[in-house]
Every structure is written in structure tokens, then in C-alpha cells.
PDB file of N, CA and C in Angstrom:
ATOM      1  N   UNK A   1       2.026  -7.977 -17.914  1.00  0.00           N
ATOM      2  CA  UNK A   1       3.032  -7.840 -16.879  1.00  0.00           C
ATOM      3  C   UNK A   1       3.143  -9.188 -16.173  1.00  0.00           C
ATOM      4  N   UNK A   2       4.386 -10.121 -15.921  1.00  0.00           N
ATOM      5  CA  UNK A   2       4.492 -11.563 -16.308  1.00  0.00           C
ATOM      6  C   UNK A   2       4.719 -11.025 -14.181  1.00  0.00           C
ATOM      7  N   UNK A   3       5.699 -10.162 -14.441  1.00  0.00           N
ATOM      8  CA  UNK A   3       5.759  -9.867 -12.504  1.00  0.00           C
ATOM      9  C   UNK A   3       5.488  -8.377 -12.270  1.00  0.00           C
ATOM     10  N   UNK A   4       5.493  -8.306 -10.867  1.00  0.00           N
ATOM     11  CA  UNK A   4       5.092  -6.982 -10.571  1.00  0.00           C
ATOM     12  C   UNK A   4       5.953  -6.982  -9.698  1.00  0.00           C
ATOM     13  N   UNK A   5       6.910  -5.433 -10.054  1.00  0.00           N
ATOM     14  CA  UNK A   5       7.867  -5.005  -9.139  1.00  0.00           C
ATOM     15  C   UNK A   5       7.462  -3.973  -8.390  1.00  0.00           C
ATOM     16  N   UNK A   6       8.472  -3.403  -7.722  1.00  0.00           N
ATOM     17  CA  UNK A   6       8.152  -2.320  -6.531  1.00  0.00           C
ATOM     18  C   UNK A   6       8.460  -0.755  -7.756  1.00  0.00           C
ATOM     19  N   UNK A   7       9.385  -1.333  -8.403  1.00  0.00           N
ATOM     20  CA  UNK A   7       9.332  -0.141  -9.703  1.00  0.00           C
ATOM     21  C   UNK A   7       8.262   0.270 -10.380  1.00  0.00           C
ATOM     22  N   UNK A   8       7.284  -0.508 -10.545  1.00  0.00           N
ATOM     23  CA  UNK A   8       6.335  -0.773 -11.658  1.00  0.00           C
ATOM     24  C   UNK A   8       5.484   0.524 -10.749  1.00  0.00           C
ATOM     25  N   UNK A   9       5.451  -0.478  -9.110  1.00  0.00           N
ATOM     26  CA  UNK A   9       4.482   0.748  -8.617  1.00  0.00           C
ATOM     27  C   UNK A   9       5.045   1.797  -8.427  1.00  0.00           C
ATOM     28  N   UNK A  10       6.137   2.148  -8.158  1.00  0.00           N
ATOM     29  CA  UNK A  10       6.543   3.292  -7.832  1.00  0.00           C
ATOM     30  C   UNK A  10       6.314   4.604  -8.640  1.00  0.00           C
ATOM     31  N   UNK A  11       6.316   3.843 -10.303  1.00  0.00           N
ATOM     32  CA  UNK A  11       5.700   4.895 -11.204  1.00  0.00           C
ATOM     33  C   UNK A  11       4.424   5.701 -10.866  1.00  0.00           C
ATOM     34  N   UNK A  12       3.719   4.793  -9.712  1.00  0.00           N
ATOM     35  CA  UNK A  12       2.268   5.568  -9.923  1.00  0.00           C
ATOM     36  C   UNK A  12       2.461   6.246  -8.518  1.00  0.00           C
ATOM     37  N   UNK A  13       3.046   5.317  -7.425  1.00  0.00           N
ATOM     38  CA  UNK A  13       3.089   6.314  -6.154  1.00  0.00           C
ATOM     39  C   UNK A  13       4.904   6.401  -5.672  1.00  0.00           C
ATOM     40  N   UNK A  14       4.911   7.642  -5.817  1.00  0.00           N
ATOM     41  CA  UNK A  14       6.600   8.000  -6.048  1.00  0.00           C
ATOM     42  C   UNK A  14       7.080   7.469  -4.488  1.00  0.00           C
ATOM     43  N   UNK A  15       6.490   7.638  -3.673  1.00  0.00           N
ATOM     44  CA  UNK A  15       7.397   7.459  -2.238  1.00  0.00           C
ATOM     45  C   UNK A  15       6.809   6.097  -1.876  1.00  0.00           C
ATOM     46  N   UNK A  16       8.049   5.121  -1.714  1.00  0.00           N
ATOM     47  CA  UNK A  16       8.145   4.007  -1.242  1.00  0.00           C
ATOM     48  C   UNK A  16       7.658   3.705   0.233  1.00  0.00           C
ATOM     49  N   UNK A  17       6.992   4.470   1.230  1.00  0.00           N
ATOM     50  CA  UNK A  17       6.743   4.465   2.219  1.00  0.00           C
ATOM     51  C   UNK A  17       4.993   4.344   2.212  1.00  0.00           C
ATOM     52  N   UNK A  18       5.124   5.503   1.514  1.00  0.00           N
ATOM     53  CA  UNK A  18       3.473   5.440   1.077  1.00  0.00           C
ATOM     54  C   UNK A  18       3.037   4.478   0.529  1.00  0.00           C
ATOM     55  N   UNK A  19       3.467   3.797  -0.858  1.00  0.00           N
ATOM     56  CA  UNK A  19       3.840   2.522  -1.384  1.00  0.00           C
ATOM     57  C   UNK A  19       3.471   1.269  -0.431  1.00  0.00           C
ATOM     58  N   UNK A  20       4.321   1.246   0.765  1.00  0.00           N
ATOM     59  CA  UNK A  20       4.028   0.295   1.521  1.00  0.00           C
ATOM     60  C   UNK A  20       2.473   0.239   2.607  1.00  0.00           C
ATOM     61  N   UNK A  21       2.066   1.542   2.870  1.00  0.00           N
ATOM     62  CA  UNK A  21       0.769   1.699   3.299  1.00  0.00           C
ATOM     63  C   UNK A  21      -0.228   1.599   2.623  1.00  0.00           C
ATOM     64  N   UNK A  22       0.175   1.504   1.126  1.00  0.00           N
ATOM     65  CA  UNK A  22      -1.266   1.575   0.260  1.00  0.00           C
ATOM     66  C   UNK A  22      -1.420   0.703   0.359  1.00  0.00           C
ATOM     67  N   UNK A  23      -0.122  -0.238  -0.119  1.00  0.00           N
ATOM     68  CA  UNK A  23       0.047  -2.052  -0.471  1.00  0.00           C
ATOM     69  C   UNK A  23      -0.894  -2.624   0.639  1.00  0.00           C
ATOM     70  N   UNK A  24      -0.660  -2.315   1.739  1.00  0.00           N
ATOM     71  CA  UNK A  24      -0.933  -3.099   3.288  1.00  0.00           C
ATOM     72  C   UNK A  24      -2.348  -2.701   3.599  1.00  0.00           C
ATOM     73  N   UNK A  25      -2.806  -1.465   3.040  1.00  0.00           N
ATOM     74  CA  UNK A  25      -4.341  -0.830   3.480  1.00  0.00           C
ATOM     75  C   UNK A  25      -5.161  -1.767   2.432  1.00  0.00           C
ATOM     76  N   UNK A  26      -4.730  -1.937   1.328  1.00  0.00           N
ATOM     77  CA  UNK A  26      -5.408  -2.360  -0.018  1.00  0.00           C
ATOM     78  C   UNK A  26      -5.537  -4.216   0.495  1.00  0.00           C
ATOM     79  N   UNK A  27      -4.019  -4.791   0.782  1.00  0.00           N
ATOM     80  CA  UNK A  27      -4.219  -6.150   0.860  1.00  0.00           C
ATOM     81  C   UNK A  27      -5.130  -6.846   1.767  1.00  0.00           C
ATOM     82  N   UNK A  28      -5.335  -5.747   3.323  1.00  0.00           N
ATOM     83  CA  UNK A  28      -6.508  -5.713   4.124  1.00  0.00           C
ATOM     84  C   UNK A  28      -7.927  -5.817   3.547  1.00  0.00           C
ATOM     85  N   UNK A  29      -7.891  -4.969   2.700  1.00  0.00           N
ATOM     86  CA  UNK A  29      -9.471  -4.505   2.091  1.00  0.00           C
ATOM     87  C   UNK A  29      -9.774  -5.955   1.380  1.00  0.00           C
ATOM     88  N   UNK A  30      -8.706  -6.573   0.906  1.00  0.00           N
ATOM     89  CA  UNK A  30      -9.048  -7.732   0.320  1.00  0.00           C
ATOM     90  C   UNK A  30      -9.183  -9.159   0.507  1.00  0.00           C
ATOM     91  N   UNK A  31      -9.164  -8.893   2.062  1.00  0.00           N
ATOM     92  CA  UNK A  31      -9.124 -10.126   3.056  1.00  0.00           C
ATOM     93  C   UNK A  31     -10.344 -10.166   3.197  1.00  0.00           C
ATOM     94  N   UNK A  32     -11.172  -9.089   2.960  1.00  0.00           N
ATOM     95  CA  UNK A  32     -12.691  -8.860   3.505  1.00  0.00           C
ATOM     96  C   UNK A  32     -13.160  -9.435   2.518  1.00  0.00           C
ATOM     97  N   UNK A  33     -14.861 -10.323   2.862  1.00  0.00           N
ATOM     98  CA  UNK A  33     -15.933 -11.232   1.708  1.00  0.00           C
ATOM     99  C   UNK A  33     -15.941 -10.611   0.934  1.00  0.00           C
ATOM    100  N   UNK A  34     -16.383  -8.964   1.097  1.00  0.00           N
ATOM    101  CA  UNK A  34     -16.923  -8.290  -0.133  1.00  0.00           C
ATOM    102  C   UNK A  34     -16.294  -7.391  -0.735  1.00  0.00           C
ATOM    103  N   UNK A  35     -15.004  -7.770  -0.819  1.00  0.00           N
ATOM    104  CA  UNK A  35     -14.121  -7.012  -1.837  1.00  0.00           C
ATOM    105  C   UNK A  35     -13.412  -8.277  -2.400  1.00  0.00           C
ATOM    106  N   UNK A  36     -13.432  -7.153  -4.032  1.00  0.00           N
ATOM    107  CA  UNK A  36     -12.702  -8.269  -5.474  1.00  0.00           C
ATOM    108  C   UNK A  36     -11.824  -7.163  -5.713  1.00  0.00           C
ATOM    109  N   UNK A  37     -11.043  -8.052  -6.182  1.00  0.00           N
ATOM    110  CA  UNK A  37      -9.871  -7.584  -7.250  1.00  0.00           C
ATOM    111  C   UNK A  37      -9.923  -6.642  -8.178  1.00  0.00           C
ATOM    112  N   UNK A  38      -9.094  -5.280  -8.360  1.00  0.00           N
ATOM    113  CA  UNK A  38      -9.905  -4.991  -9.519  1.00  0.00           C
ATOM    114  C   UNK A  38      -8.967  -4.795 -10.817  1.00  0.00           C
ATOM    115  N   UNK A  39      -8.106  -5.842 -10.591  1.00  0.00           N
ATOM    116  CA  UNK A  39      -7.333  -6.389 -11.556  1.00  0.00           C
ATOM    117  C   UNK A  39      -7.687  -8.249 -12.045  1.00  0.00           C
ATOM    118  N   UNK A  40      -7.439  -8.739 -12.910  1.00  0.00           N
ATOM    119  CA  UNK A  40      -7.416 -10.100 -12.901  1.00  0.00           C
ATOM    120  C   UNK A  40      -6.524 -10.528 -12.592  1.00  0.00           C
ATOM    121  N   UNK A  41      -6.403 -11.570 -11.940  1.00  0.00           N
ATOM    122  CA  UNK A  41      -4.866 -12.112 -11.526  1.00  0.00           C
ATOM    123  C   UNK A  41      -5.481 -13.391 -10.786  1.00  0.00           C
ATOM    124  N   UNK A  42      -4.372 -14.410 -10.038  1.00  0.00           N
ATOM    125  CA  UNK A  42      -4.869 -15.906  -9.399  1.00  0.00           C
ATOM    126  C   UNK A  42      -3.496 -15.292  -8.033  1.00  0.00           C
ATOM    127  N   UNK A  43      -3.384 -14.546  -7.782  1.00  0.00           N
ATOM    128  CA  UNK A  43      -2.290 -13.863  -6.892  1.00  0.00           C
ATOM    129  C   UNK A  43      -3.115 -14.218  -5.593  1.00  0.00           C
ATOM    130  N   UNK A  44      -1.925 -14.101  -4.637  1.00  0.00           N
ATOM    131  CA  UNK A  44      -2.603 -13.974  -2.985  1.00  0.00           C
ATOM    132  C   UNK A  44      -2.898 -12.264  -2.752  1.00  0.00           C
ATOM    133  N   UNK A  45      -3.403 -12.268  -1.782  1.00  0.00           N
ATOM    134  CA  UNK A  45      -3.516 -10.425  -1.983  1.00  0.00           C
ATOM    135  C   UNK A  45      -2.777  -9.584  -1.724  1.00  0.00           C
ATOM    136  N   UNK A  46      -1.516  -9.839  -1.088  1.00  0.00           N
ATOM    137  CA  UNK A  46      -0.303  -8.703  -1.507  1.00  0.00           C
ATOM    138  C   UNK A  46      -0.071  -8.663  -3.025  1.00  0.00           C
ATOM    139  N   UNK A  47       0.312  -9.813  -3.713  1.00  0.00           N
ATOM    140  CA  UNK A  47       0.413  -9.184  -4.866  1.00  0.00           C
ATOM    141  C   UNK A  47      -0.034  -9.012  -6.008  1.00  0.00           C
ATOM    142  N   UNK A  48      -1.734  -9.242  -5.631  1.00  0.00           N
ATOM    143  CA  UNK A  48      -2.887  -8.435  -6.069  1.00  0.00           C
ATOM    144  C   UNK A  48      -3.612  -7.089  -5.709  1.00  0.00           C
ATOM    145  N   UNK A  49      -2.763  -6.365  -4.851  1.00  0.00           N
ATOM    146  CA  UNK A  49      -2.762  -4.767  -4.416  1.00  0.00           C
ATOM    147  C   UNK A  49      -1.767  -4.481  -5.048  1.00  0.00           C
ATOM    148  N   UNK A  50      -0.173  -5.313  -5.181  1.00  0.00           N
ATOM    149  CA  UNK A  50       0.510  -4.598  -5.545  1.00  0.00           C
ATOM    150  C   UNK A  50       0.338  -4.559  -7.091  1.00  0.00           C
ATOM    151  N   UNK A  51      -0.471  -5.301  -7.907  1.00  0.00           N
ATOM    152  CA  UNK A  51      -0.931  -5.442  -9.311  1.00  0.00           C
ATOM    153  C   UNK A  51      -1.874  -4.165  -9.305  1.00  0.00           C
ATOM    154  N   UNK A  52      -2.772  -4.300  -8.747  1.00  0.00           N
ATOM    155  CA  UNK A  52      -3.748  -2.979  -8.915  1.00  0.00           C
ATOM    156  C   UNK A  52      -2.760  -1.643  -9.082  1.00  0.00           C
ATOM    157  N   UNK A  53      -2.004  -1.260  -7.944  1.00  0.00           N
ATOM    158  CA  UNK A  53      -1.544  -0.281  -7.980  1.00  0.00           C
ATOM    159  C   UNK A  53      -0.537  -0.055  -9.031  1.00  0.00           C
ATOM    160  N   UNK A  54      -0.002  -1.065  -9.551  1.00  0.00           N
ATOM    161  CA  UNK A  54       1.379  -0.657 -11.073  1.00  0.00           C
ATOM    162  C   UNK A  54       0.064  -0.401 -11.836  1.00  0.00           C
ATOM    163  N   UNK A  55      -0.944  -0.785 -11.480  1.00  0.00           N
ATOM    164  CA  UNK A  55      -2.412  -0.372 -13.245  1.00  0.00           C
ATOM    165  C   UNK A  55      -2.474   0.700 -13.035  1.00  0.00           C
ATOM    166  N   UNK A  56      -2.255   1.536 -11.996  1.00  0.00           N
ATOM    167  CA  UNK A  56      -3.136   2.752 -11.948  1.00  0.00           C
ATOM    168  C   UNK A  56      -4.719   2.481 -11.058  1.00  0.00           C
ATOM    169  N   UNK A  57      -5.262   1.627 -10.952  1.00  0.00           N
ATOM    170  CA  UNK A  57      -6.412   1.216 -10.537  1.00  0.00           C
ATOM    171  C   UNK A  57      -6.200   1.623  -8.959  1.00  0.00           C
ATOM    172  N   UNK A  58      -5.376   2.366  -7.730  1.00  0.00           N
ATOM    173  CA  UNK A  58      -5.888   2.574  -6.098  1.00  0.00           C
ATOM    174  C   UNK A  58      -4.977   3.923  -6.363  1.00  0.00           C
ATOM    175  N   UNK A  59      -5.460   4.078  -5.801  1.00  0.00           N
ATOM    176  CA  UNK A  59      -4.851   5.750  -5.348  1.00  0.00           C
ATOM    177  C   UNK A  59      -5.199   5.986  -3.945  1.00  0.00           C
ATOM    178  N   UNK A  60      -4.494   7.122  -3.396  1.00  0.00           N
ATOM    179  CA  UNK A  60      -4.383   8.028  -2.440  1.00  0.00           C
ATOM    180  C   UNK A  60      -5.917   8.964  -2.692  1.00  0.00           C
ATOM    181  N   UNK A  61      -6.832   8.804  -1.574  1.00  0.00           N
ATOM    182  CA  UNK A  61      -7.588  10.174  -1.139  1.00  0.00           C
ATOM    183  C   UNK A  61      -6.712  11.729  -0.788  1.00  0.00           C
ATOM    184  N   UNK A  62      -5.755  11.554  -0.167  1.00  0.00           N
ATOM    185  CA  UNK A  62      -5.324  12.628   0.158  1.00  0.00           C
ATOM    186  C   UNK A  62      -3.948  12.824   0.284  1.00  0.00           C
ATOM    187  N   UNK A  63      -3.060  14.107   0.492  1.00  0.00           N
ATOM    188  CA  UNK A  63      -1.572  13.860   0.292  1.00  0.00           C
ATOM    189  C   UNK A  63      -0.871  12.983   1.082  1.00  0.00           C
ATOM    190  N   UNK A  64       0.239  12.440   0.083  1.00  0.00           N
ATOM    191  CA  UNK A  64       0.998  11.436   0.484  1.00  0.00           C
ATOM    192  C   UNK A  64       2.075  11.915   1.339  1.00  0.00           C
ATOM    193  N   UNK A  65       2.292  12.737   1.225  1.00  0.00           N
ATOM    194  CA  UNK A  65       3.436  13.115   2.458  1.00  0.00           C
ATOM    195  C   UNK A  65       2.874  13.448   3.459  1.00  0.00           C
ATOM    196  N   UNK A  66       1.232  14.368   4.043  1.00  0.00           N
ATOM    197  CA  UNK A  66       1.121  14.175   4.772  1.00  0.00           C
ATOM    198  C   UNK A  66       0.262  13.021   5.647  1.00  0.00           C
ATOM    199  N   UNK A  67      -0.130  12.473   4.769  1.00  0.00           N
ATOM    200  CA  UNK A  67      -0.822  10.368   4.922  1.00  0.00           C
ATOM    201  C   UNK A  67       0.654  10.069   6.140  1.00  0.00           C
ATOM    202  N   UNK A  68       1.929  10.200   5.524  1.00  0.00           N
ATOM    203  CA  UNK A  68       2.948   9.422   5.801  1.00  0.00           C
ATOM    204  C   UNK A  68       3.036   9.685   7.008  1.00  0.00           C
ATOM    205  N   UNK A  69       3.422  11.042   7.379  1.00  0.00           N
ATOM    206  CA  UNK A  69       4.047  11.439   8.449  1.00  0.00           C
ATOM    207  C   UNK A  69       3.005  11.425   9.652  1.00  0.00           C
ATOM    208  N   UNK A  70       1.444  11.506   9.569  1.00  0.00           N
ATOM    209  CA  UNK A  70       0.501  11.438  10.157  1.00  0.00           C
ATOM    210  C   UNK A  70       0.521   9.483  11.063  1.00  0.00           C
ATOM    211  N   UNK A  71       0.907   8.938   9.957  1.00  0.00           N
ATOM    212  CA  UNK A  71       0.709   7.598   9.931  1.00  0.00           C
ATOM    213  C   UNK A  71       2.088   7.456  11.020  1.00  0.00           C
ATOM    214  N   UNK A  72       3.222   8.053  10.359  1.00  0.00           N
ATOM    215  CA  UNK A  72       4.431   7.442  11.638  1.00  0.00           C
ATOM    216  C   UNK A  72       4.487   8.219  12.807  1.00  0.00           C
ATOM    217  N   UNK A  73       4.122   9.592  12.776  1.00  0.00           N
ATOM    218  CA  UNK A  73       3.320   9.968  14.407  1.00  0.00           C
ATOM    219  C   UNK A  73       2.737   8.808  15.198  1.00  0.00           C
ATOM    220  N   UNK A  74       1.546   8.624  14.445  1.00  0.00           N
ATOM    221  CA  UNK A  74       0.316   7.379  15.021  1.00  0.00           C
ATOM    222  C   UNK A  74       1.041   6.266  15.734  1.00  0.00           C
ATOM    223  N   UNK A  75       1.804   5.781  14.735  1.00  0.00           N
ATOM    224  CA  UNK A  75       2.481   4.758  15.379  1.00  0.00           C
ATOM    225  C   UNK A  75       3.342   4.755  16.533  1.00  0.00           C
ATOM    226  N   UNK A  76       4.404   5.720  16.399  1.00  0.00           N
ATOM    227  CA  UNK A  76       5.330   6.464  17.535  1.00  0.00           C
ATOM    228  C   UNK A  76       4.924   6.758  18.483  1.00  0.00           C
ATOM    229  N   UNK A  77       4.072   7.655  18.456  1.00  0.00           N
ATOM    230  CA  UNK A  77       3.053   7.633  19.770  1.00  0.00           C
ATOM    231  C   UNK A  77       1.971   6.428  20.638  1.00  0.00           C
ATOM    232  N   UNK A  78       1.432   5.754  19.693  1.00  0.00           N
ATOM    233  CA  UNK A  78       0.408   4.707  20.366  1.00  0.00           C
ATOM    234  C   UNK A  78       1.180   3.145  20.604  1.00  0.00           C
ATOM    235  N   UNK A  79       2.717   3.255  20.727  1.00  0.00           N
ATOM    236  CA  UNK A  79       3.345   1.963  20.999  1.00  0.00           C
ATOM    237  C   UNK A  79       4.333   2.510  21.929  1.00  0.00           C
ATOM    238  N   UNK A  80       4.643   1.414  23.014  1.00  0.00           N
ATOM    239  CA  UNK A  80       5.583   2.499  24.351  1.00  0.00           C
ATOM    240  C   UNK A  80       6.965   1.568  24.017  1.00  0.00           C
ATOM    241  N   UNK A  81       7.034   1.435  22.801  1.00  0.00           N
ATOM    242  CA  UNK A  81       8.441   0.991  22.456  1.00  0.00           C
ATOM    243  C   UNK A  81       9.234   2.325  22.368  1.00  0.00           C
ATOM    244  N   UNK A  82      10.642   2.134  23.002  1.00  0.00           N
ATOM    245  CA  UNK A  82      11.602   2.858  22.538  1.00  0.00           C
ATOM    246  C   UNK A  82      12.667   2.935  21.437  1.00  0.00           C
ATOM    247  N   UNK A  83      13.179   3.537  20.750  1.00  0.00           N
ATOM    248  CA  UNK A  83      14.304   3.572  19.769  1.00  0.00           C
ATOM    249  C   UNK A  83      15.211   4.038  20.222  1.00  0.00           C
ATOM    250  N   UNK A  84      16.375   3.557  19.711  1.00  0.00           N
ATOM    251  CA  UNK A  84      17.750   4.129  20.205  1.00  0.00           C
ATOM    252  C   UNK A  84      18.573   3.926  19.112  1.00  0.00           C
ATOM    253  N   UNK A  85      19.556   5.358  18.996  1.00  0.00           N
ATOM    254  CA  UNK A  85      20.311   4.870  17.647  1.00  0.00           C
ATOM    255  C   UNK A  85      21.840   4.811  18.032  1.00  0.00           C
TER     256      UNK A  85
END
């Protein structure tokens, strides 16, 4: 795989939202000393999470829809920003 698209992963995690939390939880984990790659690659670590995940190599502990909606509660609530549409 010469690039890695958002398609590639999407095969393994269908919702693009979730997609973006794995990407971002995973590229964290890999900022840390004692985590490697568990793909080969010379990538920075976004898109050496997003390589892992088109392998099949990270997954979800638990459901993705409710990961998601738990996650944009969290946020909605613990920031005193407002939205307006």
C-alpha cells in the first residue's frame, strides 16, 4: 500500500467519526517512549495509526456508536463553548 486513504480505513472501521478517534487515540499512544509501530513504515504518527488501522492491526474495545456519542457528550458538556446554527 504505496498510500493510505481514509477508504482503506474505513473498510475496517465503517463510521468516519470513530475513524477519527481511533486515528487521534492511536497517534497519541505513539508519541509515548514505549510504544512502536505495529506496522512498518518511516511515517510520522498520524499516518502510522492510520496504516495500522487499513491492516486490521487497532480496533475498538467496545461499541462504536456508543464510544461516539459518549465521546461528543464529553466534549459538549466539559467546554462552555456555545453553538449556534
Amino acid at each position: 500500500m504505496a498510500r493510505v486513504t481514509v477508504e482503506d480505513c474505513l473498510e475496517v472501521v465503517p463510521n468516519r467519526f470513530a475513524l477519527v478517534l481511533l486515528a487521534a487515540s492511536r497517534m497519541r499512544e505513539l508519541t509515548q517512549p514505549n510504544s512502536f509501530p505495529m506496522v512498518k513504515c518511516k511515517n510520522k504518527e498520524a499516518v502510522t495509526a492510520l496504516r495500522e488501522i487499513a491492516a486490521g492491526k487497532i480496533h475498538y474495545a467496545e461499541n462504536i456508536g456508543e464510544m461516539v456519542r459518549s465521546y461528543h457528550e464529553e466534549v459538549l458538556y466539559s467546554t462552555s463553548a456555545t453553538f449556534t446554527y
